[in-house]
C-alpha atoms as a PDB file:
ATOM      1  CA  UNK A   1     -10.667  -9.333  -8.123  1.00  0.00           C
ATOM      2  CA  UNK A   2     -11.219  -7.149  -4.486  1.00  0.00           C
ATOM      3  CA  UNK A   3      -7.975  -6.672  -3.000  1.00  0.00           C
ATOM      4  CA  UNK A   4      -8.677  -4.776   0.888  1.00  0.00           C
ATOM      5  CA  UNK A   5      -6.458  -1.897   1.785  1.00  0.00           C
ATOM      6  CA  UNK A   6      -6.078  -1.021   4.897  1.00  0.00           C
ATOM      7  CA  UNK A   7      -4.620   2.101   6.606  1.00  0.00           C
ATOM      8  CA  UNK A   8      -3.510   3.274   9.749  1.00  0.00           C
ATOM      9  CA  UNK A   9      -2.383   6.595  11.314  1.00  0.00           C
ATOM     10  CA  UNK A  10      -1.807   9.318   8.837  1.00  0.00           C
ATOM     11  CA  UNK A  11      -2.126   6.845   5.566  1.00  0.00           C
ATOM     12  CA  UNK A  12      -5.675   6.055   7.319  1.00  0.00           C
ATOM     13  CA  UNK A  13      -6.456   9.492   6.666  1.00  0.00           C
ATOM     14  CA  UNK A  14      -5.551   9.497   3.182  1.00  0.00           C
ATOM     15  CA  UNK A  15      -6.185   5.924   1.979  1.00  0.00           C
ATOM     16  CA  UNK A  16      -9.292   5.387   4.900  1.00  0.00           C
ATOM     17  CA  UNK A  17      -9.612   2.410   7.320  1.00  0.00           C
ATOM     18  CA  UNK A  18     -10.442   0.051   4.827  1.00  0.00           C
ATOM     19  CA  UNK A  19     -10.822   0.358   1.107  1.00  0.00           C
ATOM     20  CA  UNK A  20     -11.980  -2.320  -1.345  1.00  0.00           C
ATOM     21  CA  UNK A  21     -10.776  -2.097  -4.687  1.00  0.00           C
ATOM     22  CA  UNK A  22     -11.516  -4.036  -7.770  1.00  0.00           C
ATOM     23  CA  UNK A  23      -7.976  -4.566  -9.779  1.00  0.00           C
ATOM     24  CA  UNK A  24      -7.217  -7.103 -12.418  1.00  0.00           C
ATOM     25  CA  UNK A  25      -5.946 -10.480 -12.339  1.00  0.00           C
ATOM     26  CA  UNK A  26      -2.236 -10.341 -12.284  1.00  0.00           C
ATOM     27  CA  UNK A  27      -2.104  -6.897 -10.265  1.00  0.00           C
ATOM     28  CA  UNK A  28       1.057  -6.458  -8.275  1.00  0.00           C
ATOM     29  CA  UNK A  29       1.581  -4.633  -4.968  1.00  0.00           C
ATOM     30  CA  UNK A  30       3.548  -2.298  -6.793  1.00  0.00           C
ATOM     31  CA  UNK A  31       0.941  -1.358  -9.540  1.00  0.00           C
ATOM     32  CA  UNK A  32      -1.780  -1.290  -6.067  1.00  0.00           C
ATOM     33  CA  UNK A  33       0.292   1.616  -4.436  1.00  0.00           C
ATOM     34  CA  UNK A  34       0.212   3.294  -7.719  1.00  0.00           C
ATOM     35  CA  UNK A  35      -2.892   3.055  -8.510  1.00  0.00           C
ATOM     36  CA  UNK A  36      -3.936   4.294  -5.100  1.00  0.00           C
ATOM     37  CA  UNK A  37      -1.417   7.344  -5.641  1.00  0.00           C
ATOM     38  CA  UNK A  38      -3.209   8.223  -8.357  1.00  0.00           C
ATOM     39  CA  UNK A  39      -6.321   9.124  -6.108  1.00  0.00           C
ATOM     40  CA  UNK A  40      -4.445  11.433  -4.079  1.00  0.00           C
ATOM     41  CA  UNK A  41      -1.543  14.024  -4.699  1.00  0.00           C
ATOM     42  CA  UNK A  42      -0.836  13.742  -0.720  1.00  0.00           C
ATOM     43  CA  UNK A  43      -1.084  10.402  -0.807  1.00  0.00           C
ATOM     44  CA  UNK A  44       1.691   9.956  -3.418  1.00  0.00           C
ATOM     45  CA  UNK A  45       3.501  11.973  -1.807  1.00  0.00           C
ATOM     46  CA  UNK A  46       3.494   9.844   1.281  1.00  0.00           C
ATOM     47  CA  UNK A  47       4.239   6.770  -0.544  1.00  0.00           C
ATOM     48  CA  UNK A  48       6.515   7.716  -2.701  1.00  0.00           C
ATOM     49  CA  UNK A  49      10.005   9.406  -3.253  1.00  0.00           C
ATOM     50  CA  UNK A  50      11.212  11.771  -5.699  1.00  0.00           C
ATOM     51  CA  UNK A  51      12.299   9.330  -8.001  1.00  0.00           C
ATOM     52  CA  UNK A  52       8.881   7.244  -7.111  1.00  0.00           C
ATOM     53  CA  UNK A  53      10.176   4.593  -5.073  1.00  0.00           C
ATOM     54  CA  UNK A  54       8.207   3.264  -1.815  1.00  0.00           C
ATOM     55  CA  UNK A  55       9.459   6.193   0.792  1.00  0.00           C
ATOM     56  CA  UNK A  56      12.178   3.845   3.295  1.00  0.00           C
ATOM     57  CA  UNK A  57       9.512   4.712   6.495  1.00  0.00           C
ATOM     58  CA  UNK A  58       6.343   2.889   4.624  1.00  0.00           C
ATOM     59  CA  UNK A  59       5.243  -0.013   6.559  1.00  0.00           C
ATOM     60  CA  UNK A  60       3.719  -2.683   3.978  1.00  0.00           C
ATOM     61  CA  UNK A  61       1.501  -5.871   5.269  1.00  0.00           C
ATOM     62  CA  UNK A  62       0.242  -8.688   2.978  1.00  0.00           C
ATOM     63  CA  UNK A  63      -2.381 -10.407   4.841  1.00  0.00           C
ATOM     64  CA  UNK A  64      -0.335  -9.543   8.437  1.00  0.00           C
ATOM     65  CA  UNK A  65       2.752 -10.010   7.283  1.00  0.00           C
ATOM     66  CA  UNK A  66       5.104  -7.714   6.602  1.00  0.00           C
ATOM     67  CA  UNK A  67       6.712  -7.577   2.888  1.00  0.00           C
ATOM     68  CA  UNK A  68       9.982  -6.006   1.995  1.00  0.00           C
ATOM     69  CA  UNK A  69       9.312  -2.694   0.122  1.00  0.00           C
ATOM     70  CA  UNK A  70      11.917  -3.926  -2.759  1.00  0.00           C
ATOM     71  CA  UNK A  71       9.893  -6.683  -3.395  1.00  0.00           C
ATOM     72  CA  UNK A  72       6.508  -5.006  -4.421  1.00  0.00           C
ATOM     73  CA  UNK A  73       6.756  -5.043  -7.506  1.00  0.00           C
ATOM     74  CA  UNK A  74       7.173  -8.929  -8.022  1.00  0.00           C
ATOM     75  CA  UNK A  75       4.485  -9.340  -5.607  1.00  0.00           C
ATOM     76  CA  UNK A  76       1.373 -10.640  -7.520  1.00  0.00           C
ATOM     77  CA  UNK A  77      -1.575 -10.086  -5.436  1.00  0.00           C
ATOM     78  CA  UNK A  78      -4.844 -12.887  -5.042  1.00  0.00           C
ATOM     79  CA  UNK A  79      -8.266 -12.070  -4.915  1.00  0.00           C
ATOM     80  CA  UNK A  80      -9.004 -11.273  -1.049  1.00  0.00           C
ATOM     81  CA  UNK A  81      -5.919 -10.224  -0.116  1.00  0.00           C
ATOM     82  CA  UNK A  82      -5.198  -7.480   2.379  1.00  0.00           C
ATOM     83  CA  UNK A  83      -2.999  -5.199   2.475  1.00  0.00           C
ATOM     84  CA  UNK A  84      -1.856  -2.547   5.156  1.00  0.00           C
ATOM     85  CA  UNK A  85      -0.006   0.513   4.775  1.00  0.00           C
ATOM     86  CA  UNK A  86       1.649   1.833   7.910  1.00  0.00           C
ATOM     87  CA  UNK A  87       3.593   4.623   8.744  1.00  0.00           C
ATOM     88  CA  UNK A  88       6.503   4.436  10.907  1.00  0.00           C
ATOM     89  CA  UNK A  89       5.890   2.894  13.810  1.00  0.00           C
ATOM     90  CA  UNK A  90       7.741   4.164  17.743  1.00  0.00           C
ATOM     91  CA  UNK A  91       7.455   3.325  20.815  1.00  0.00           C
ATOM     92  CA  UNK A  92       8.303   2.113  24.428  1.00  0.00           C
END
């Protein structure tokens, strides 16, 4: 199945805008993020902690809305779904 990651500000610059990746049936959020950490030394270590949880600052989106880090890896994802990784996010 194609799951779409999006992302934005500095985890656009190591994920990209928009990435399509082909993942098995059954996939969880959880196993996404790793899998995409696995591209990129920088990138895991913007995702994750020392003891590799999701960092407390990382913004996650399921198709637009927003999804408790804790929960990732019960999250099963569908073919098509989107997912955006944000940074934190300040502002006026």
């Amino acid at each position: 199945m194609i799951i779409i990651v999006r992302g934005f500000a500095r985890f656009g610059e190591l994920i990209g805008r928009e990435r399509r990746m082909e993942v098995p049936e059954g996939t969880t959020l959880r196993a996404l993020l790793d899998q995409l950490a696995d591209t990129s030394p920088a990138l895991a270590e913007a995702l994750f902690d020392n003891e590799r949880h999701v960092r407390d600052y990382v913004i996650l989106m399921r198709n637009r809305q927003r999804v408790e880090r804790k929960n990732a890896p019960d999250i099963v994802l569908d073919d098509g779904d989107e997912i955006a990784v944000f940074p934190p996010v300040a502002g006026g």
